[in-house]
Protein backbone atom coordinates (compact mmCIF):
# COMPACT_ATOMS: atom_id res chain seq x y z
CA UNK A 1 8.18 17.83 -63.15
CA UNK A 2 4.51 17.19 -62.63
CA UNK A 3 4.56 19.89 -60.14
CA UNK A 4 5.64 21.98 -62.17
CA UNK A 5 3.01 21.76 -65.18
CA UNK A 6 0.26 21.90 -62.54
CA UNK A 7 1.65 25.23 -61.54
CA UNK A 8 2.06 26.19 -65.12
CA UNK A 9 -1.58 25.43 -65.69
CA UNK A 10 -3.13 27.71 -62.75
CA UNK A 11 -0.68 30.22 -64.25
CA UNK A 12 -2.31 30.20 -67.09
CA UNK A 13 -6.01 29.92 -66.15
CA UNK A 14 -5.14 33.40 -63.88
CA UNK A 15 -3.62 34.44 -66.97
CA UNK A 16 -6.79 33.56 -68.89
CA UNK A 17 -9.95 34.68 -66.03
CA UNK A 18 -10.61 38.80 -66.91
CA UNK A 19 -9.59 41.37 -64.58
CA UNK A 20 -12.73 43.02 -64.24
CA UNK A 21 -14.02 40.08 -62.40
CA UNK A 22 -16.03 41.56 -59.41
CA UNK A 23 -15.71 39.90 -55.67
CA UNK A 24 -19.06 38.92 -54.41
CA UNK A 25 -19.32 40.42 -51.30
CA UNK A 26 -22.13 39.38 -49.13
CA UNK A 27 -23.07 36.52 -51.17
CA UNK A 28 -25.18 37.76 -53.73
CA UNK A 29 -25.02 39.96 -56.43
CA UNK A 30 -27.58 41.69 -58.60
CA UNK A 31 -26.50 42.23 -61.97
CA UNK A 32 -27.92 42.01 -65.64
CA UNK A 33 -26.34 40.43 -69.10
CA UNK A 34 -27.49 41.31 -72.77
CA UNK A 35 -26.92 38.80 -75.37
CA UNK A 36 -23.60 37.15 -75.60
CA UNK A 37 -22.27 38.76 -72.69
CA UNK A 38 -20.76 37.57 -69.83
CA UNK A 39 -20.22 38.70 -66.37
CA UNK A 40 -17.65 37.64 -64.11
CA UNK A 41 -17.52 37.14 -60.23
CA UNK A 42 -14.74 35.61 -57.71
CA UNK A 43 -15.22 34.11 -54.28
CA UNK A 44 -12.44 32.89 -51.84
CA UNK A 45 -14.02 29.20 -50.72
CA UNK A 46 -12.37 27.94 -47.66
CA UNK A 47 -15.15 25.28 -46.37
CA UNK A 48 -15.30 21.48 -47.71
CA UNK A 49 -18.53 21.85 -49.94
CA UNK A 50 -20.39 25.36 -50.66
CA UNK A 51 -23.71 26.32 -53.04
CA UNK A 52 -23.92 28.08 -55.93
CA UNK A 53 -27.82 29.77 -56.88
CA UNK A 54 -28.56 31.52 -59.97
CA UNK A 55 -31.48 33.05 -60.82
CA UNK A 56 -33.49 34.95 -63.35
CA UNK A 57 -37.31 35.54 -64.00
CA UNK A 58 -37.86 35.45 -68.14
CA UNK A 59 -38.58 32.11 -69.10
CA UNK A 60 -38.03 33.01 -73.00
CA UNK A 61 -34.23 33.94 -71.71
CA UNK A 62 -30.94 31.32 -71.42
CA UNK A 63 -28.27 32.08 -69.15
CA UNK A 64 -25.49 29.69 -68.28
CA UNK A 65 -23.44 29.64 -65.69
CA UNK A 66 -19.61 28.43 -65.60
CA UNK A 67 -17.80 27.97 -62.28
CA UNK A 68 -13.98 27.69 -62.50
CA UNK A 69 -12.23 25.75 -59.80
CA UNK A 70 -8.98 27.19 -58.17
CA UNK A 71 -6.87 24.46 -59.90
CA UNK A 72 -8.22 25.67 -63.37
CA UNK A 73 -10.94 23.12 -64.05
CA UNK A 74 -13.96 24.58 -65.24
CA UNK A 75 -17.98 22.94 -66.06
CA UNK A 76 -20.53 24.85 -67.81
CA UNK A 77 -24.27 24.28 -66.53
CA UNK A 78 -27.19 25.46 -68.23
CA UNK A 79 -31.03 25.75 -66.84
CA UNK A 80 -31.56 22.10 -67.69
CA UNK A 81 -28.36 20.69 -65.74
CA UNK A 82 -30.68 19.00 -63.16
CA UNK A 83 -33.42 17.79 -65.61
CA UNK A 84 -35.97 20.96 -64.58
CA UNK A 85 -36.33 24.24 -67.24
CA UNK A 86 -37.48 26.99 -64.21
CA UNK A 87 -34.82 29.31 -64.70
CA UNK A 88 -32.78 28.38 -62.29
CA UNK A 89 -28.97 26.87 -61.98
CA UNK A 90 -28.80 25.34 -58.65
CA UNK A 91 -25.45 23.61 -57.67
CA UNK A 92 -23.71 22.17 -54.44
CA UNK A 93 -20.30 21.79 -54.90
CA UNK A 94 -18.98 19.22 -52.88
CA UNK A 95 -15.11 18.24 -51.96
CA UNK A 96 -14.21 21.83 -52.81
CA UNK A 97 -10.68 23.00 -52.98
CA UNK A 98 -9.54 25.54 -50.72
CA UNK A 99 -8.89 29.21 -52.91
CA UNK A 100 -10.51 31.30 -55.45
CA UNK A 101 -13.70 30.33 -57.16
CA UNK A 102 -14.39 32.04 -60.34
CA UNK A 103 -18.29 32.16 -61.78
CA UNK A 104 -18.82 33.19 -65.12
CA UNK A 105 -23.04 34.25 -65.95
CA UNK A 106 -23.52 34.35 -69.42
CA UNK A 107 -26.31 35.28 -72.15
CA UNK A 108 -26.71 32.37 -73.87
CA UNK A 109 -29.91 33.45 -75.61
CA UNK A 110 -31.01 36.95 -74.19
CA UNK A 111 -33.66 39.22 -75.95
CA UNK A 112 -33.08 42.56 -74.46
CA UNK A 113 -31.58 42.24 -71.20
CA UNK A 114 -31.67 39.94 -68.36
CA UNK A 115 -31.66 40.66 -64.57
CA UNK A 116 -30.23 37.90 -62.46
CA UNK A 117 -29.07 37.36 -59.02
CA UNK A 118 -26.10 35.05 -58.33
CA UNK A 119 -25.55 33.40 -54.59
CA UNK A 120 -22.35 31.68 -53.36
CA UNK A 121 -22.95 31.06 -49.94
């Protein structure tokens, strides 16, 4: 039965992820966000740990960035995740499950628009 509701669950997180999610390709992506907009990238992870970089040059900007593990648990991190404001999300993602990793970069608090790059390697 347990089985079961975990498969239930990662039906429903597919279910739930957009389908205009774009595969990064050669680990980084260019790409921009307005206000309250979000963008949406996949990567297939098959080592034990990997890195996660985003990056974006107006300090007034906030972007977050949400990274959804393939059994459906998600954590949201914002510039100040790792006690420094320098626009810049920096994450190592250690004892990392073996599938598809979904990122989500949104405009938290955008005036105009905001050019990022995002790097899964």
């Amino acid at each position: 039965m347990r089985e079961f509701k975990i498969l239930l669950a990662v039906a429903a997180l597919v279910l739930l992820l957009p389908a205009n999610a774009k595969e990064i390709e050669i680990n980084t992506v260019y790409d921009s966000v307005r206000q309250g907009e979000a963008d949406w990238f996949y990567e297939y992870i098959s080592s034990s740990s990997f890195d996660v970089y985003l990056v974006w040059n107006n300090p007034s900007n906030s972007l977050t960035l949400t990274v959804y593990s393939p059994d459906g648990t998600y954590q949201t991190f914002r510039d100040s995740s790792d006690g420094r404001v320098d626009r810049k999300i920096l994450l190592t993602i250690s004892n990392a499950q073996t599938g598809l990793w979904y990122f989500k970069v949104y405009g938290e608090k955008v005036s105009g628009v905001q050019h990022y790059s995002l790097t899964v390697v």
